[in-house]
N, C-alpha and C. Protein backbone atom coordinates (compact mmCIF):
# COMPACT_ATOMS: atom_id res chain seq x y z
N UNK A 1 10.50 10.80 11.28
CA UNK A 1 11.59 11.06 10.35
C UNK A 1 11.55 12.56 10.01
N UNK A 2 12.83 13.10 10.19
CA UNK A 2 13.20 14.55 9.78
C UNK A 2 12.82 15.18 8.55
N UNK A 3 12.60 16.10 8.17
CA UNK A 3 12.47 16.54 6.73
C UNK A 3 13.57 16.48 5.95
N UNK A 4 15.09 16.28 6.73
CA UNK A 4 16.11 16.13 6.12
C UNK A 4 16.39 15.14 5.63
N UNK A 5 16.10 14.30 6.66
CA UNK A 5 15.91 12.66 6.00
C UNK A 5 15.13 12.17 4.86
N UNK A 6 13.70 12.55 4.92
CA UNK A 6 12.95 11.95 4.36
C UNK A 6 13.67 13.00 2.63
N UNK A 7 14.34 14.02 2.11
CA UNK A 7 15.27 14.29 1.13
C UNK A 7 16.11 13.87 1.03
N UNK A 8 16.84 13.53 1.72
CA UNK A 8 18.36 12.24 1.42
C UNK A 8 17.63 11.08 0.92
N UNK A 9 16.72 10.67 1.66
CA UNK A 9 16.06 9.41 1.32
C UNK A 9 15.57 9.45 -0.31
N UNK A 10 14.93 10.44 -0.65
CA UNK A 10 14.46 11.08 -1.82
C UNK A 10 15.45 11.12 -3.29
N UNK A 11 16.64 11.63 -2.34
CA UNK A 11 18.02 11.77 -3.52
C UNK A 11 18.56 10.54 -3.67
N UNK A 12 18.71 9.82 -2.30
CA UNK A 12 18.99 8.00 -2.38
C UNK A 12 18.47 7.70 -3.31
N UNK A 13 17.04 7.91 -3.51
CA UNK A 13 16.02 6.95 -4.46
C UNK A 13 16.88 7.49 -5.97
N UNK A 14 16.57 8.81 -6.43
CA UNK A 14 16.87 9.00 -7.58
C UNK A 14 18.49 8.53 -8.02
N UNK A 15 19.33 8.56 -6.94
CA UNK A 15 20.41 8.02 -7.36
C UNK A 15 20.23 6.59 -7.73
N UNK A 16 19.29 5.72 -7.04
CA UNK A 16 19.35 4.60 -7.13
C UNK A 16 18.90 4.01 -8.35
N UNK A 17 17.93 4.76 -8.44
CA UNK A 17 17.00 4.83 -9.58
C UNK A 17 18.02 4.70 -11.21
N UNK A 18 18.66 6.07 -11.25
CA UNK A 18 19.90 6.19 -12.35
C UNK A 18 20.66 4.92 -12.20
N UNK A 19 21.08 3.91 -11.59
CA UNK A 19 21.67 3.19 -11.35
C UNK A 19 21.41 2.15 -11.99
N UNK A 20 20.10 1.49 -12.28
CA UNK A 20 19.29 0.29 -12.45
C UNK A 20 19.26 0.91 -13.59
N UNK A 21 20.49 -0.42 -14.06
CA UNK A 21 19.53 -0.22 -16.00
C UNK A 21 18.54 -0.35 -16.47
N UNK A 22 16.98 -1.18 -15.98
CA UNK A 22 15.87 -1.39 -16.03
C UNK A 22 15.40 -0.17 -15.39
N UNK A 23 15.55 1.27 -15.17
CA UNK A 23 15.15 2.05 -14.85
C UNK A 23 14.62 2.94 -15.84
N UNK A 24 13.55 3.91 -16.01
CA UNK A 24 13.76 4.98 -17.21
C UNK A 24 14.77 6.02 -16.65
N UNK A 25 15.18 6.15 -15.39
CA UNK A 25 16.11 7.27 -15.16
C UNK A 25 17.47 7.52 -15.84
N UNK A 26 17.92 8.46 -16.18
CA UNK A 26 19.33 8.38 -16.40
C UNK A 26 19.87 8.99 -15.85
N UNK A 27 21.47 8.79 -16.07
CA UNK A 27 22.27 9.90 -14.91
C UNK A 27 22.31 10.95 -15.22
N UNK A 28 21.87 11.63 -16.62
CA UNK A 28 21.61 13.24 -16.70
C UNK A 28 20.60 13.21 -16.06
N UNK A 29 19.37 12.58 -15.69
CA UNK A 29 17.90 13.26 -15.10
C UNK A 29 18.72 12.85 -13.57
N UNK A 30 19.37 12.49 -12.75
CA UNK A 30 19.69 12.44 -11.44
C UNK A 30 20.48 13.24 -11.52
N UNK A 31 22.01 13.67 -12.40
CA UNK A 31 22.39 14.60 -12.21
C UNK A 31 21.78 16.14 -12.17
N UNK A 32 20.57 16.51 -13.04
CA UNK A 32 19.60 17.36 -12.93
C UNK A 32 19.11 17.90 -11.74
N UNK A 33 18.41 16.65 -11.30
CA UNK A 33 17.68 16.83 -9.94
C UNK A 33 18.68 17.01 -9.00
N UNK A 34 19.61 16.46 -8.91
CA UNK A 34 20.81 16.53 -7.62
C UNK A 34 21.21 18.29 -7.80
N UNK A 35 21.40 18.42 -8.68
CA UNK A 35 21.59 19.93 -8.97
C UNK A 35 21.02 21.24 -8.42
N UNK A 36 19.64 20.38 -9.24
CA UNK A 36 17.92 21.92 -8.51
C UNK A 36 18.18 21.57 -7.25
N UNK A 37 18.31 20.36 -7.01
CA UNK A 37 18.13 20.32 -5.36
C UNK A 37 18.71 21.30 -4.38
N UNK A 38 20.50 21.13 -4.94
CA UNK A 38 21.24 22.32 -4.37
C UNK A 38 21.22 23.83 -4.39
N UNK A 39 20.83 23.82 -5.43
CA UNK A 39 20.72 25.19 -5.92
C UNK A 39 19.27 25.66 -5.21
N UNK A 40 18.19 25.10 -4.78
CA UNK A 40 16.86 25.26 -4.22
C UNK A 40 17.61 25.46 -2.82
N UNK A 41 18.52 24.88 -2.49
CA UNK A 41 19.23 24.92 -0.98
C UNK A 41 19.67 25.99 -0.59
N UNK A 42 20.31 27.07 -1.95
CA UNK A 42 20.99 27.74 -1.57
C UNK A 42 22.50 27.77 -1.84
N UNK A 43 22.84 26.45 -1.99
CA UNK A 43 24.35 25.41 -2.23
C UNK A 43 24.47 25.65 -3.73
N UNK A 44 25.86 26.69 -3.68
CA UNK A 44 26.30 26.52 -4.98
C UNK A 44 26.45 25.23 -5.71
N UNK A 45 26.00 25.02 -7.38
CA UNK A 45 26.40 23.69 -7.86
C UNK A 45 26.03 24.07 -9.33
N UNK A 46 27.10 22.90 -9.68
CA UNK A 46 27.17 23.37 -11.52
C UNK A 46 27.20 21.81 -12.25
N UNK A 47 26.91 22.05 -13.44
CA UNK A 47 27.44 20.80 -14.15
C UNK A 47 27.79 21.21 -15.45
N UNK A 48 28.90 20.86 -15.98
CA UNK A 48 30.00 21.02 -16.38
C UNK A 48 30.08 19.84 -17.32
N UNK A 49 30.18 20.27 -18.84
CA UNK A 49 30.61 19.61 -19.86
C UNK A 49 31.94 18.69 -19.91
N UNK A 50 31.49 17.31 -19.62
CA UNK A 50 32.67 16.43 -18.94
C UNK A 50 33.98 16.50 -20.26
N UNK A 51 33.85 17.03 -21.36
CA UNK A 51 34.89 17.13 -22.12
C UNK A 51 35.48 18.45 -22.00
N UNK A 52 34.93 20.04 -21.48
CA UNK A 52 35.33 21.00 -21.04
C UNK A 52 36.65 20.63 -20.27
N UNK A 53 37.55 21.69 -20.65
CA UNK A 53 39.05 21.73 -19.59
C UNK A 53 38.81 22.62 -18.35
N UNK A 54 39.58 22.61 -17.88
CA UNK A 54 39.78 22.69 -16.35
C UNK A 54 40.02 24.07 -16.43
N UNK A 55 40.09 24.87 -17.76
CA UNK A 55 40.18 26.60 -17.70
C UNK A 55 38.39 26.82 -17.56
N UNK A 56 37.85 26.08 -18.62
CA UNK A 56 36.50 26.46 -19.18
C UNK A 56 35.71 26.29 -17.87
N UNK A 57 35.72 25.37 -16.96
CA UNK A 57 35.18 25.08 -15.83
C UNK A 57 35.03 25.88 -15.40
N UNK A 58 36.77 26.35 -14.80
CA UNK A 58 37.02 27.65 -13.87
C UNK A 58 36.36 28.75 -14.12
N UNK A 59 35.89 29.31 -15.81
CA UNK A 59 35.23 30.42 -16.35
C UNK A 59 33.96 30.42 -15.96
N UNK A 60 33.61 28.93 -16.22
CA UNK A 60 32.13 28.93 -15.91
C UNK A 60 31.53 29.39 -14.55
N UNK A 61 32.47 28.49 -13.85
CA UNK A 61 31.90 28.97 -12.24
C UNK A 61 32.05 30.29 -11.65
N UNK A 62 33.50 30.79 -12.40
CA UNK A 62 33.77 32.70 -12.29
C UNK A 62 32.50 33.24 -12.69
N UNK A 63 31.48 33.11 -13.69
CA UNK A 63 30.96 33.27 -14.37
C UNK A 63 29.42 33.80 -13.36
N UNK A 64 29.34 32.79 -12.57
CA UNK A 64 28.30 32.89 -11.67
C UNK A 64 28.49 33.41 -10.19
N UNK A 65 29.97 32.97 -9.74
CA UNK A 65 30.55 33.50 -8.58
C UNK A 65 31.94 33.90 -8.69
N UNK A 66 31.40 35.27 -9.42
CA UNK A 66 32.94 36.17 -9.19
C UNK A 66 33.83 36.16 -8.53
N UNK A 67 33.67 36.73 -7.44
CA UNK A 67 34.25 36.86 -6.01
C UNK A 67 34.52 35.51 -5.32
N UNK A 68 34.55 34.63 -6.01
CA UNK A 68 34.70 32.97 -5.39
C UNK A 68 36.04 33.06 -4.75
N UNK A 69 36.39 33.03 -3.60
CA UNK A 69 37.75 33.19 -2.78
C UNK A 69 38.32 32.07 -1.93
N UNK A 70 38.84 31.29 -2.08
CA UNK A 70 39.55 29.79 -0.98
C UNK A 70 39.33 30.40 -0.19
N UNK A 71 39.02 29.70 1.35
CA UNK A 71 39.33 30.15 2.55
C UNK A 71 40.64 30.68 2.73
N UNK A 72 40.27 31.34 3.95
CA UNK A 72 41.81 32.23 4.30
C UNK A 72 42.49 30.66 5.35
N UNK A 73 43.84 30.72 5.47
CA UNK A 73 44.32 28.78 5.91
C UNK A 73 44.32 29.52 7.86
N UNK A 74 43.65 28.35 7.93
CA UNK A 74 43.34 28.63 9.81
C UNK A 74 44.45 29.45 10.26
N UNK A 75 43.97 30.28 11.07
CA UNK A 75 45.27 30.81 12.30
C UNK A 75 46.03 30.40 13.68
N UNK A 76 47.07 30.30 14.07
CA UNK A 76 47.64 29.63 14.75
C UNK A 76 46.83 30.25 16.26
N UNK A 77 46.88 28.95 17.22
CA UNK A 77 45.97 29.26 18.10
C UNK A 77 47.10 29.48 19.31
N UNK A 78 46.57 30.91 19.57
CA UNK A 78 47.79 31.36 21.02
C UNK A 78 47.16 31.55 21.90
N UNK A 79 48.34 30.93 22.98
CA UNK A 79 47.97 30.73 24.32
C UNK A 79 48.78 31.78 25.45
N UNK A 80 48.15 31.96 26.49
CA UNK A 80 48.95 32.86 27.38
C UNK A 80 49.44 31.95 28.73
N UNK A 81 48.99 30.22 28.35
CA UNK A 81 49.50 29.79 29.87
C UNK A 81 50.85 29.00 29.56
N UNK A 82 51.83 28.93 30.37
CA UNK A 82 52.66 29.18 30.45
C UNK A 82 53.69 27.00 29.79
N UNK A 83 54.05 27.04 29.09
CA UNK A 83 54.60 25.94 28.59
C UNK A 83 54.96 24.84 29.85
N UNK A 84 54.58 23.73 29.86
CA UNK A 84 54.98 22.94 30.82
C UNK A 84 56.38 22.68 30.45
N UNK A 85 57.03 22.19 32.28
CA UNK A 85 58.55 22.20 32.26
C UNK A 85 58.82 23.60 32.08
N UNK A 86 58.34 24.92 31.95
CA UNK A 86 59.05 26.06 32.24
C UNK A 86 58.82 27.18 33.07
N UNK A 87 57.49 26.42 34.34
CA UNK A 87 57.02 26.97 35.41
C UNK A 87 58.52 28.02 35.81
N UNK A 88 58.30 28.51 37.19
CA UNK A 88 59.25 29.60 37.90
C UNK A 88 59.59 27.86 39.06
């Protein structure tokens, strides 16, 4: 088993864990860990005051990644061979 696996497997558990009301976990301590996890990755990730609006969010994450930019939308893919049905 991969090292990647055997951490999915890891995050499986703690999700699962939060899940089971007979658990001590809760979904703030899985949301926690799911978090460090990403952020240990490298993978931007936030958590966000579920009563916060959708400006305050946006601030927050500006907040940490300024320069946060959508992708630019794919470019059309051109071809130089010649359209069928309009051979010579």
């Amino acid at each position: 088993m991969s090292a990647r696996e055997v951490e999915e497997l890891k995050l499986q558990g703690v999700i699962e864990a939060a899940q089971n009301p007979e658990s001590q976990v809760s979904a703030e301590d899985a949301e926690r860990e799911l978090v460090s996890r990403a952020r240990n990755a490298g993978i931007p990730a936030f958590q966000f005051d579920p009563d916060a609006s959708p400006e305050q969010k946006r601030a927050q994450t500006k907040a940490v990644m300024p320069d946060a930019q959508p992708p630019p939308p794919p470019r059309p893919l051109l071809t130089s061979a010649p359209l069928l049905g309009n051979s010579p």
